[in-house]
C-alpha atoms as a PDB file:
ATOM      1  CA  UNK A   1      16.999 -19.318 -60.726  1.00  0.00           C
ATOM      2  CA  UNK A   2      13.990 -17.413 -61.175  1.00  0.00           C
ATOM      3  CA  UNK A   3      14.035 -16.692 -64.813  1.00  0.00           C
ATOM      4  CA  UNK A   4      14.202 -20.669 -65.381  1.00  0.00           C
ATOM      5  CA  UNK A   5      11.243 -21.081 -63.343  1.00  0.00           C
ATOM      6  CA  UNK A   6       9.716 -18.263 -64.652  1.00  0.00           C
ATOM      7  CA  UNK A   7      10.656 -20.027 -68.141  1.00  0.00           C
ATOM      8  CA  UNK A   8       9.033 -23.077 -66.677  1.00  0.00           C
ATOM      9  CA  UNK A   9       5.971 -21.549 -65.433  1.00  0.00           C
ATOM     10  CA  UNK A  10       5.338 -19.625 -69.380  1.00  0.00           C
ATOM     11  CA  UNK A  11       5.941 -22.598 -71.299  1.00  0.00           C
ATOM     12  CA  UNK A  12       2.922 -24.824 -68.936  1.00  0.00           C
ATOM     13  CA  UNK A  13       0.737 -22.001 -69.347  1.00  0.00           C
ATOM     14  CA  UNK A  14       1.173 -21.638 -73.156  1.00  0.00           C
ATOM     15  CA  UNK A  15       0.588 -25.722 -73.816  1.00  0.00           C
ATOM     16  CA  UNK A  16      -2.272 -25.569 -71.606  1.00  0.00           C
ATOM     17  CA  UNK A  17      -3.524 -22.860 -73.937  1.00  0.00           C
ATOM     18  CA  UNK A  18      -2.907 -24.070 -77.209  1.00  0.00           C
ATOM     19  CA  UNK A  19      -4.551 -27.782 -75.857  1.00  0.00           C
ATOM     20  CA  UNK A  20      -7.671 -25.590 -74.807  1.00  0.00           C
ATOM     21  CA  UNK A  21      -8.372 -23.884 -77.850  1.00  0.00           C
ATOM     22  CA  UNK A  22      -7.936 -27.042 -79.691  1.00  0.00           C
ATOM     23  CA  UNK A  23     -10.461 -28.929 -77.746  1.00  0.00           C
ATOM     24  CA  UNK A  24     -13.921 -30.050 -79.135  1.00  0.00           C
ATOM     25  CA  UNK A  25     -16.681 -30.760 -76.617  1.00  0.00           C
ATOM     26  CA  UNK A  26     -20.130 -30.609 -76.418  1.00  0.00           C
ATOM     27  CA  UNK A  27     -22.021 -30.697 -73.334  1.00  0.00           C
ATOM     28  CA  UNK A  28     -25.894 -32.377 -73.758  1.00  0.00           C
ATOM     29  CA  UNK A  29     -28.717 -31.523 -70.940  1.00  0.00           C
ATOM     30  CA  UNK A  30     -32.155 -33.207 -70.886  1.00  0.00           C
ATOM     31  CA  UNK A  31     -35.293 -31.355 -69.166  1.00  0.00           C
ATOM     32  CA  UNK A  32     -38.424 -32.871 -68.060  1.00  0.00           C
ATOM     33  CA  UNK A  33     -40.717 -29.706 -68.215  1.00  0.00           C
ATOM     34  CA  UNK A  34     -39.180 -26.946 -66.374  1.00  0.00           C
ATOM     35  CA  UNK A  35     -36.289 -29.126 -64.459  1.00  0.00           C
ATOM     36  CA  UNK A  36     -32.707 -30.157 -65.214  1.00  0.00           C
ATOM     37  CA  UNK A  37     -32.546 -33.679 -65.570  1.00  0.00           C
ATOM     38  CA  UNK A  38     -29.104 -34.986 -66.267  1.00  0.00           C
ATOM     39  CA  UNK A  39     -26.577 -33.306 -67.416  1.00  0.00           C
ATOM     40  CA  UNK A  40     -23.660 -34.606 -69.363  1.00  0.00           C
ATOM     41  CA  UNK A  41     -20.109 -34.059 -71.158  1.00  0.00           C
ATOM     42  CA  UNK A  42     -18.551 -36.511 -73.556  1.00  0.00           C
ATOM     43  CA  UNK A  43     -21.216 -39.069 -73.456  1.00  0.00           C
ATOM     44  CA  UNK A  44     -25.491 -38.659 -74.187  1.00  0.00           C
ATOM     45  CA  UNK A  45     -27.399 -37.405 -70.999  1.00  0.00           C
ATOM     46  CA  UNK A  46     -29.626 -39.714 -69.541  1.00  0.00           C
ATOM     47  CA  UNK A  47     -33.592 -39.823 -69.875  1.00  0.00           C
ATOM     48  CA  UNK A  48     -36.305 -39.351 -68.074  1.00  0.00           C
ATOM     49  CA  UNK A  49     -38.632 -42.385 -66.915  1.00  0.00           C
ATOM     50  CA  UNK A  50     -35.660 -44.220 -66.457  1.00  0.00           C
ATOM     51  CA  UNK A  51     -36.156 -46.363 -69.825  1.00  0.00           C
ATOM     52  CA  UNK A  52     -32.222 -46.640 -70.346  1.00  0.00           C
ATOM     53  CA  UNK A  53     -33.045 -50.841 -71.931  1.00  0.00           C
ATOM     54  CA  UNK A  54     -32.717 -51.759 -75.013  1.00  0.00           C
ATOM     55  CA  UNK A  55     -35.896 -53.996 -74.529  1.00  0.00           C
ATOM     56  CA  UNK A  56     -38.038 -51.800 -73.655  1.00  0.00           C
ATOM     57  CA  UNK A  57     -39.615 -49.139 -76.173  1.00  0.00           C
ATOM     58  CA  UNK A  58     -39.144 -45.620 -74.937  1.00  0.00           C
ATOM     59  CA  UNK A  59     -42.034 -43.068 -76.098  1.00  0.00           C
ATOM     60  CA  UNK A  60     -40.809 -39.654 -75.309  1.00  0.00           C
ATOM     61  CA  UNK A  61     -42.853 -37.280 -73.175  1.00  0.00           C
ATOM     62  CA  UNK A  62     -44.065 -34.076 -74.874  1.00  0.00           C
ATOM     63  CA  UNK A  63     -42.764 -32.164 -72.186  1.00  0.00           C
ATOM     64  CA  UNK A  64     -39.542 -33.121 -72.504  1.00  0.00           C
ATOM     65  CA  UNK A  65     -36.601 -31.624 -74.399  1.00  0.00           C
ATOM     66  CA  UNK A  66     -33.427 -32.077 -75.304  1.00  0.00           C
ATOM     67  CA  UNK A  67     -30.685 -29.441 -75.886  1.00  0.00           C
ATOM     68  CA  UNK A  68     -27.043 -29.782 -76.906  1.00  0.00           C
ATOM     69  CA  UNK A  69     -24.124 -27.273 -76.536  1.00  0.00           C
ATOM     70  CA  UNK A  70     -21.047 -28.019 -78.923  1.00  0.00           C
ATOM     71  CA  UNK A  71     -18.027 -26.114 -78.259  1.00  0.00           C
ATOM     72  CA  UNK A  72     -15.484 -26.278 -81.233  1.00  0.00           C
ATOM     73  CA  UNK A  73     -12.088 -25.835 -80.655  1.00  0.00           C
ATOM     74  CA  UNK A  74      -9.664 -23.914 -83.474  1.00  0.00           C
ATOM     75  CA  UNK A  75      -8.903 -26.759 -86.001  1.00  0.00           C
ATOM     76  CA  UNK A  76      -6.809 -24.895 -88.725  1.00  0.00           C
ATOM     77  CA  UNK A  77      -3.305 -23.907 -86.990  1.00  0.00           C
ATOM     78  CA  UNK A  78      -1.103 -21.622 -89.230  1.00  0.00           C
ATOM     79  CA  UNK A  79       2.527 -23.250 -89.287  1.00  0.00           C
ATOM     80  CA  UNK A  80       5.162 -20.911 -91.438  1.00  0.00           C
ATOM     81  CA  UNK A  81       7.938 -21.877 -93.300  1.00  0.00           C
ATOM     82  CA  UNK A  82      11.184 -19.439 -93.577  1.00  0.00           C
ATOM     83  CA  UNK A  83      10.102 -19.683 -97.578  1.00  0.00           C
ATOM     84  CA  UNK A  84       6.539 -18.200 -96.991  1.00  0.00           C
ATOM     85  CA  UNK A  85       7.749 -15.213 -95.045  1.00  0.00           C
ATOM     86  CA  UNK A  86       8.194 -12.016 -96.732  1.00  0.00           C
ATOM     87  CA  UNK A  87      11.722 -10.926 -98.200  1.00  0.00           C
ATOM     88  CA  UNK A  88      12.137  -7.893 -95.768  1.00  0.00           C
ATOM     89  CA  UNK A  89      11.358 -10.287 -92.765  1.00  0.00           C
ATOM     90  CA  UNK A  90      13.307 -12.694 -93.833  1.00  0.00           C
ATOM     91  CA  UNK A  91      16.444  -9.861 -94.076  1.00  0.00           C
ATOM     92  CA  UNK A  92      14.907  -8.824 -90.588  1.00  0.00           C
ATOM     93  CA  UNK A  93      15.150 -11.830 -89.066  1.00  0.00           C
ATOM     94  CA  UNK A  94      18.888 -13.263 -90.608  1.00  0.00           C
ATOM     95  CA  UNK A  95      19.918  -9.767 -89.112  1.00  0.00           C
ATOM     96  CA  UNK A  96      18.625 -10.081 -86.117  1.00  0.00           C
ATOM     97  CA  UNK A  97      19.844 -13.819 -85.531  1.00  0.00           C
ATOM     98  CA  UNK A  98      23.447 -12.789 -86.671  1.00  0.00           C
ATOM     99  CA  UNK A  99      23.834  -9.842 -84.118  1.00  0.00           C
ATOM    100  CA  UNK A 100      22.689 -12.050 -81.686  1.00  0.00           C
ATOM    101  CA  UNK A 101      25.119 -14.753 -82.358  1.00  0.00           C
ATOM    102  CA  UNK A 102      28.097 -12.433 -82.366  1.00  0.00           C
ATOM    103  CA  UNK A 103      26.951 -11.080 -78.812  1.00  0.00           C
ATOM    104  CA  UNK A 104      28.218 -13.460 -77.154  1.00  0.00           C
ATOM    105  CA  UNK A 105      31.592 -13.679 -78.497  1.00  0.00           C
ATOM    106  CA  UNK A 106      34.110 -14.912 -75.801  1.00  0.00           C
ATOM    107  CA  UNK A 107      36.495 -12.605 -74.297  1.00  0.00           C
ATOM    108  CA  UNK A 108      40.403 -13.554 -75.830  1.00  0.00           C
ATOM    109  CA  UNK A 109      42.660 -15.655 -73.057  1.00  0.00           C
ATOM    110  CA  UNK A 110      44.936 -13.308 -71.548  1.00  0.00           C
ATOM    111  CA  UNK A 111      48.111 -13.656 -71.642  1.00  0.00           C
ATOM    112  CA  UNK A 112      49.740 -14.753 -68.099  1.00  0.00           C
ATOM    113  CA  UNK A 113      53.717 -14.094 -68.255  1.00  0.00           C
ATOM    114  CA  UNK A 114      54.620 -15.678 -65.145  1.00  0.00           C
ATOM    115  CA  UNK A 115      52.612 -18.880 -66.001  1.00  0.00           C
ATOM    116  CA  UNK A 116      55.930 -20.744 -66.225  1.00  0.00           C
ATOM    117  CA  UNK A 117      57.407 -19.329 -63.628  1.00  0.00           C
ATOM    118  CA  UNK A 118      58.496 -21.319 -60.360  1.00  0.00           C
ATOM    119  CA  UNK A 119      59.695 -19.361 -57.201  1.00  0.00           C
ATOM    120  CA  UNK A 120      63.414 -20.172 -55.796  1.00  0.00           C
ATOM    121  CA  UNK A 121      63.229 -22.642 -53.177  1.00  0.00           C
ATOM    122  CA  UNK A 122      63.118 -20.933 -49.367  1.00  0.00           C
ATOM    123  CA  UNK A 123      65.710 -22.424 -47.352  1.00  0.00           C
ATOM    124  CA  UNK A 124      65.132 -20.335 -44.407  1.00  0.00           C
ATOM    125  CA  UNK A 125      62.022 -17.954 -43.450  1.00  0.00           C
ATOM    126  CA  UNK A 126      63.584 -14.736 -43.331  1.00  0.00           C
ATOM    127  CA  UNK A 127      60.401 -12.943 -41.431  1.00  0.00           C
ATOM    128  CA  UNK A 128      60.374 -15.409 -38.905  1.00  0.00           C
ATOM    129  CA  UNK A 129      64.298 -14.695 -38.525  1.00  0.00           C
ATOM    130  CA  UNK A 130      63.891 -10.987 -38.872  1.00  0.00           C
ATOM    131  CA  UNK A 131      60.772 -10.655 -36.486  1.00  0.00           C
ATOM    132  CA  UNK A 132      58.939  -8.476 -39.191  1.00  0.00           C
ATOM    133  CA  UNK A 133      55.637  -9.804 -39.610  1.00  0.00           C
ATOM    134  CA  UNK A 134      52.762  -7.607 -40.652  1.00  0.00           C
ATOM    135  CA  UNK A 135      49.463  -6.673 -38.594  1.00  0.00           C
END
């Protein structure tokens, strides 16, 4: 019971970490001077002055700045063939899966001789008629 929750428990952790160090992000912050304006992840951080229309012409502040943080994830994951692996792991590994294979063998049936056999029929109970019963 616990080594199939303990199964359970690996496997979630190990998708969660291949998913994280696949993921891409980037995180964009916009300061007005010395202060943190907006902040923002997956989309473009907002701008001072409040000039967020289309209409209206936005002339950016000289004391203003922009900085963006972009956090690549791994994009090149090795996946092996059996062909690409080298001959002595290959014998290494054949090995390795055919002792395993042949560990769990199953034990031979035994042999029962008195499968077939059927008991005569008891036409009287001889303890109960002898008294002799066992404590």
């Amino acid at each position: 019971m616990t080594s199939t929750y303990t199964h359970r428990v690996f496997s979630v952790a190990l998708s969660f970490l291949v998913l994280f160090s696949t993921l891409s992000f980037k995180v964009e912050k916009h300061y007005c001077g010395e202060n943190l304006v907006d902040t923002a992840i997956f989309s473009e951080a907002k701008k001072c002055g409040g000039m967020d229309s289309e209409d209206m012409v936005y002339v950016k502040k000289p004391c203003c700045k922009d900085t963006v943080d972009i956090f690549e994830g791994q994009d090149e994951l090795n996946i092996s063939d059996f062909e690409n692996l080298d001959q002595t792991l290959k014998i290494t590994l054949v090995a390795y899966v055919y002792s395993y294979s042949n560990l769990f063998e199953s034990l031979p049936k035994p042999i029962i001789p008195h499968k077939d056999y059927s008991p005569p029929n008891l036409i009287k109970d001889i303890h109960v008629l002898d008294e002799t019963f066992l404590i």
